[in-house]
C-alpha atoms as a PDB file:
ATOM      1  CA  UNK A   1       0.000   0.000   0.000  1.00  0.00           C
ATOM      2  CA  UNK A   2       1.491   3.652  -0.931  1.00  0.00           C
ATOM      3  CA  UNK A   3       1.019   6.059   1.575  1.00  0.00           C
ATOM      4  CA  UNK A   4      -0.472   8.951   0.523  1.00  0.00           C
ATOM      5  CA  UNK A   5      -0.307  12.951   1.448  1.00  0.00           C
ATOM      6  CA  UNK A   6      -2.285  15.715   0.910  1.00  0.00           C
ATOM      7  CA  UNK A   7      -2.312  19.365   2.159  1.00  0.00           C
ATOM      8  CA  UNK A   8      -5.337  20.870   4.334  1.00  0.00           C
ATOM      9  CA  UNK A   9      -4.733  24.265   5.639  1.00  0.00           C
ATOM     10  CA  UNK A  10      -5.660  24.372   9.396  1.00  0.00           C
ATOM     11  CA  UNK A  11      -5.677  27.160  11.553  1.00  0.00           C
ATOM     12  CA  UNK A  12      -2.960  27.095  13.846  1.00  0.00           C
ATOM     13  CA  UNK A  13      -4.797  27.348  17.093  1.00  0.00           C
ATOM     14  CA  UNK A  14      -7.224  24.596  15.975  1.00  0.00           C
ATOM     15  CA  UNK A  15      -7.099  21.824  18.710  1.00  0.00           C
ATOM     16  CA  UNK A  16      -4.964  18.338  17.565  1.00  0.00           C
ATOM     17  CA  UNK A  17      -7.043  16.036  16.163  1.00  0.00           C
ATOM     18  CA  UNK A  18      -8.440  13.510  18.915  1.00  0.00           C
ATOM     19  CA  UNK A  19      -7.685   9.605  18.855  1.00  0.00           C
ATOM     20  CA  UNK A  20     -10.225   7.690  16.390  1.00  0.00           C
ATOM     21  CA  UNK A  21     -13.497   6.713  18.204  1.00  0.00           C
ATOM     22  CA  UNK A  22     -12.630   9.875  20.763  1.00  0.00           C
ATOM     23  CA  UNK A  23     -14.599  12.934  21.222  1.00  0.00           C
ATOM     24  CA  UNK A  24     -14.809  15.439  18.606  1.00  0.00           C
ATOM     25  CA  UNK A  25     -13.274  18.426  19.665  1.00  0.00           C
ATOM     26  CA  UNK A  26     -13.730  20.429  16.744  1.00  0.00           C
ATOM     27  CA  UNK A  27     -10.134  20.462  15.164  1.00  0.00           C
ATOM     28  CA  UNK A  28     -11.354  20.022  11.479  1.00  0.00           C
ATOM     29  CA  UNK A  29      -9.434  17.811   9.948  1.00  0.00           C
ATOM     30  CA  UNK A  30     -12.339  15.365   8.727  1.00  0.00           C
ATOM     31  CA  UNK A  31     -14.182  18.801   7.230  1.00  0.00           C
ATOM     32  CA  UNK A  32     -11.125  20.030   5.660  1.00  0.00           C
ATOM     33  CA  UNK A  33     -10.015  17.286   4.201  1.00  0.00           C
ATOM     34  CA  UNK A  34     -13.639  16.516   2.485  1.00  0.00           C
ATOM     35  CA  UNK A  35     -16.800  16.975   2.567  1.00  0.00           C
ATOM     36  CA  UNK A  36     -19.624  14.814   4.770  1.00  0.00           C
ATOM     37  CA  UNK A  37     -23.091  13.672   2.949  1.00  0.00           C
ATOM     38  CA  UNK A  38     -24.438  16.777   3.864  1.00  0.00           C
ATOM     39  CA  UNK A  39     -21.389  18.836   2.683  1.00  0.00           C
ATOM     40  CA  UNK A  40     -21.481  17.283  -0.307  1.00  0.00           C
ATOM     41  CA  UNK A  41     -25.051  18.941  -0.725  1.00  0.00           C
ATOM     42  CA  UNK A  42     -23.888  22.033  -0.380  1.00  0.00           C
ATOM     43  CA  UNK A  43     -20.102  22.466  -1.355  1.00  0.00           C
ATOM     44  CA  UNK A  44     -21.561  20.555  -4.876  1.00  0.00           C
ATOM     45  CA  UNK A  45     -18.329  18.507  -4.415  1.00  0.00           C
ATOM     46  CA  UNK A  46     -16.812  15.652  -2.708  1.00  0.00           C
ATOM     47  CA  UNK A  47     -13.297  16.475  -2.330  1.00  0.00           C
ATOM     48  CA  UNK A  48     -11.553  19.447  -0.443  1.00  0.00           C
ATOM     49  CA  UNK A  49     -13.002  21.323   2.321  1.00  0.00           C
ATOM     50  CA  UNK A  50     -16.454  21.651   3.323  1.00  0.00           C
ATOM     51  CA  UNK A  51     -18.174  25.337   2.560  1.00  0.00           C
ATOM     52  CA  UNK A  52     -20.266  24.587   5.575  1.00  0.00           C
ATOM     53  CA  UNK A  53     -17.067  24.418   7.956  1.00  0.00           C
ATOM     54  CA  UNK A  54     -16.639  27.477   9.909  1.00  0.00           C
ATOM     55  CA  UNK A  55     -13.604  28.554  12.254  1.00  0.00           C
ATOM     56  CA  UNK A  56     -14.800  30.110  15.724  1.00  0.00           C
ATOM     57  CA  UNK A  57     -11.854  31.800  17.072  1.00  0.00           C
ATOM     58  CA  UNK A  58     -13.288  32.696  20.263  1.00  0.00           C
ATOM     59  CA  UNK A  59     -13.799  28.872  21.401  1.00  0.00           C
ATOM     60  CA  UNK A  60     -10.744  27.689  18.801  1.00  0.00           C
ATOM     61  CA  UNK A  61     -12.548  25.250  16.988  1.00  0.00           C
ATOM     62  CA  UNK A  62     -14.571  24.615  13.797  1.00  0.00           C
ATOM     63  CA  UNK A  63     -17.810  24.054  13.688  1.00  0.00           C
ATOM     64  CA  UNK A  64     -20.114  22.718  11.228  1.00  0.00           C
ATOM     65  CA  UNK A  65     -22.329  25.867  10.092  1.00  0.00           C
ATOM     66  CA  UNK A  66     -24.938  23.374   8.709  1.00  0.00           C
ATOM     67  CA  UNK A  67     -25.597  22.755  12.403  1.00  0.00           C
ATOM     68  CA  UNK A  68     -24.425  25.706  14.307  1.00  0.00           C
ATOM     69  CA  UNK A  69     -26.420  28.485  12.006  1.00  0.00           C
ATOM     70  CA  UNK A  70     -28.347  26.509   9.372  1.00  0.00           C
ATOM     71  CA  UNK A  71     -30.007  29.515   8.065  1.00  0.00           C
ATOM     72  CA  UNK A  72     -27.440  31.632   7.532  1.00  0.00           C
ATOM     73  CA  UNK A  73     -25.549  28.014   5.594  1.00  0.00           C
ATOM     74  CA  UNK A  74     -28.510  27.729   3.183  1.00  0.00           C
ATOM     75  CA  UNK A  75     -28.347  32.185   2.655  1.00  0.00           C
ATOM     76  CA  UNK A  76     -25.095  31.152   1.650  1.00  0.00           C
ATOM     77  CA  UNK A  77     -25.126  28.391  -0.482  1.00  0.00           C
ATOM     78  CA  UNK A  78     -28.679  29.008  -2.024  1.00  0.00           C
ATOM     79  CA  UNK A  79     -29.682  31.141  -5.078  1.00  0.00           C
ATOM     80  CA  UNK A  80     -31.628  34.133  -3.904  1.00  0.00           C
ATOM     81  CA  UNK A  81     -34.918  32.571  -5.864  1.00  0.00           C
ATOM     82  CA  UNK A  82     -35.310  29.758  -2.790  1.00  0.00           C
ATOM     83  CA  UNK A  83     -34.541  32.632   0.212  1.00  0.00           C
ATOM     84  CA  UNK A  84     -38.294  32.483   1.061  1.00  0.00           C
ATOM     85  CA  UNK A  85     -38.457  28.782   1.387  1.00  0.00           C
ATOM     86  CA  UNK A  86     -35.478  28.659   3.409  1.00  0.00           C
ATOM     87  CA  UNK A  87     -36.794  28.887   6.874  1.00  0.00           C
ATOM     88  CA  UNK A  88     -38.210  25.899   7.050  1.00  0.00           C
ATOM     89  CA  UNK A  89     -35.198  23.935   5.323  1.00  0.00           C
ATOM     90  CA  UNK A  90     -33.159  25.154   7.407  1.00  0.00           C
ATOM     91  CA  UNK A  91     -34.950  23.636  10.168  1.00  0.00           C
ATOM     92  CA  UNK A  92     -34.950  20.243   8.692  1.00  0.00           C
ATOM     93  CA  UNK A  93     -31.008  20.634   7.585  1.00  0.00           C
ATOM     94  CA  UNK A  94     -30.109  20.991  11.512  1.00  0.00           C
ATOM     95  CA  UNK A  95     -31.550  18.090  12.455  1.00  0.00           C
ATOM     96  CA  UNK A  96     -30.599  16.221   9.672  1.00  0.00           C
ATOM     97  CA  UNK A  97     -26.788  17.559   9.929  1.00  0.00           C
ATOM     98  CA  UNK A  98     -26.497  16.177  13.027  1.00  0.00           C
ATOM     99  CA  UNK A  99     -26.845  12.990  11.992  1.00  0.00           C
ATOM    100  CA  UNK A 100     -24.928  13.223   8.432  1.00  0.00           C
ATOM    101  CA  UNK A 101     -21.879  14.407  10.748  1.00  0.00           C
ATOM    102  CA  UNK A 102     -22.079  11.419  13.267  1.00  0.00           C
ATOM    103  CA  UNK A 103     -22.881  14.296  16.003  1.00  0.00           C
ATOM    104  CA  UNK A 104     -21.475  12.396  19.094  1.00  0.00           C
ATOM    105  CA  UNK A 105     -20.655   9.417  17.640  1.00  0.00           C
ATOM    106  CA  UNK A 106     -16.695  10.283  18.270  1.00  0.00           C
ATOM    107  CA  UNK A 107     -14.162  10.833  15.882  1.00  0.00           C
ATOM    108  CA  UNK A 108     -14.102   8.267  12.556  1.00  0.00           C
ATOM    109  CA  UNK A 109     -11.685  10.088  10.646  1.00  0.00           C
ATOM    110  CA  UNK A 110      -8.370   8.143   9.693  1.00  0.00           C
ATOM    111  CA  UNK A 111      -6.540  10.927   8.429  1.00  0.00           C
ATOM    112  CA  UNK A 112      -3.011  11.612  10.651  1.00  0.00           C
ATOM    113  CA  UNK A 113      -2.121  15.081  10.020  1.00  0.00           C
ATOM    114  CA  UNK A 114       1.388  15.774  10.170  1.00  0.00           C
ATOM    115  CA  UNK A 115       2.978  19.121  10.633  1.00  0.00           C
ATOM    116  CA  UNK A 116       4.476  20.701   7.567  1.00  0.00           C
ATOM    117  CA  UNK A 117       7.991  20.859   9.654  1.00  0.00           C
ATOM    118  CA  UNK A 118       8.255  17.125   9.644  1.00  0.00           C
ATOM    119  CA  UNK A 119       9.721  15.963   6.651  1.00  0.00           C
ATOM    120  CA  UNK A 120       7.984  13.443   4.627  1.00  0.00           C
ATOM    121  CA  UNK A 121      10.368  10.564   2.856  1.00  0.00           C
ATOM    122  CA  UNK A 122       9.413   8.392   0.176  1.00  0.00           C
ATOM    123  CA  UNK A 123      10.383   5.032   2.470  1.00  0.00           C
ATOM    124  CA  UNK A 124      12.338   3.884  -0.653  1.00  0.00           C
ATOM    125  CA  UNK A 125      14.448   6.977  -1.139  1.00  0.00           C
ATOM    126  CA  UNK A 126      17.436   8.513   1.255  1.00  0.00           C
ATOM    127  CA  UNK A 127      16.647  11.939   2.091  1.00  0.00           C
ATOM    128  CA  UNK A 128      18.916  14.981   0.028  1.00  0.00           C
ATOM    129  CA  UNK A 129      20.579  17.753   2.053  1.00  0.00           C
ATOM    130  CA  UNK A 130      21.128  20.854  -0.160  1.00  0.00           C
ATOM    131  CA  UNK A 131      23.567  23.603   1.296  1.00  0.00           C
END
């Protein structure tokens, strides 16, 4: 199996990413790396980060805006023709969010972020020094 990188930009007072199966404690990884069901909805993609992630920086942690401030999420992401349907929509998208994002089910992303000072080496390669 090939291991596999990819950059996410994460702010840098984000909390580390928990343990799998621990507590989510909002560090973003999982959001940042790509999209959940309902992120999927409404980035209209399924790679790269999530439009619905937001970064609080008075509690230092993202939050999912589908669930923390559904209406303003759908003002967002909607065309201006669906604005007076959106009330009740955004209602229903968050309760629904809350399941799409496994709200308390704990932490089920894989990913292992490393910090862009480590230096990543192809196992098969020596590493260069350039002076």
């Amino acid at each position: 199996m090939t291991d596999s990188y990819r950059t996410i930009l994460i702010e840098p007072d984000a909390p580390l990413k928990p343990n799998w199966g621990a507590a989510c404690n909002g560090c973003g990884v999982c959001c940042l790396a790509e999209p959940c069901p309902v992120g999927i909805v409404l980035s209209r993609r399924r790679n790269g980060a999530c439009v619905a992630l937001q970064w609080d920086s008075v509690s230092r942690q993202y939050r999912c805006g589908a669930v923390a401030n559904p209406q303003a999420m759908l003002a967002r992401v909607w065309p201006a023709v669906w604005w007076p349907v959106r009330s009740g929509f955004a209602f229903l998208l968050g309760k629904m969010a809350l399941r799409w994002i496994a709200a308390g089910q704990g932490c089920d992303s894989s990913l292992e972020p490393v910090s862009p000072s480590e230096t990543i080496v192809n196992k098969n390669e020596s590493p260069t020094h350039h002076d």
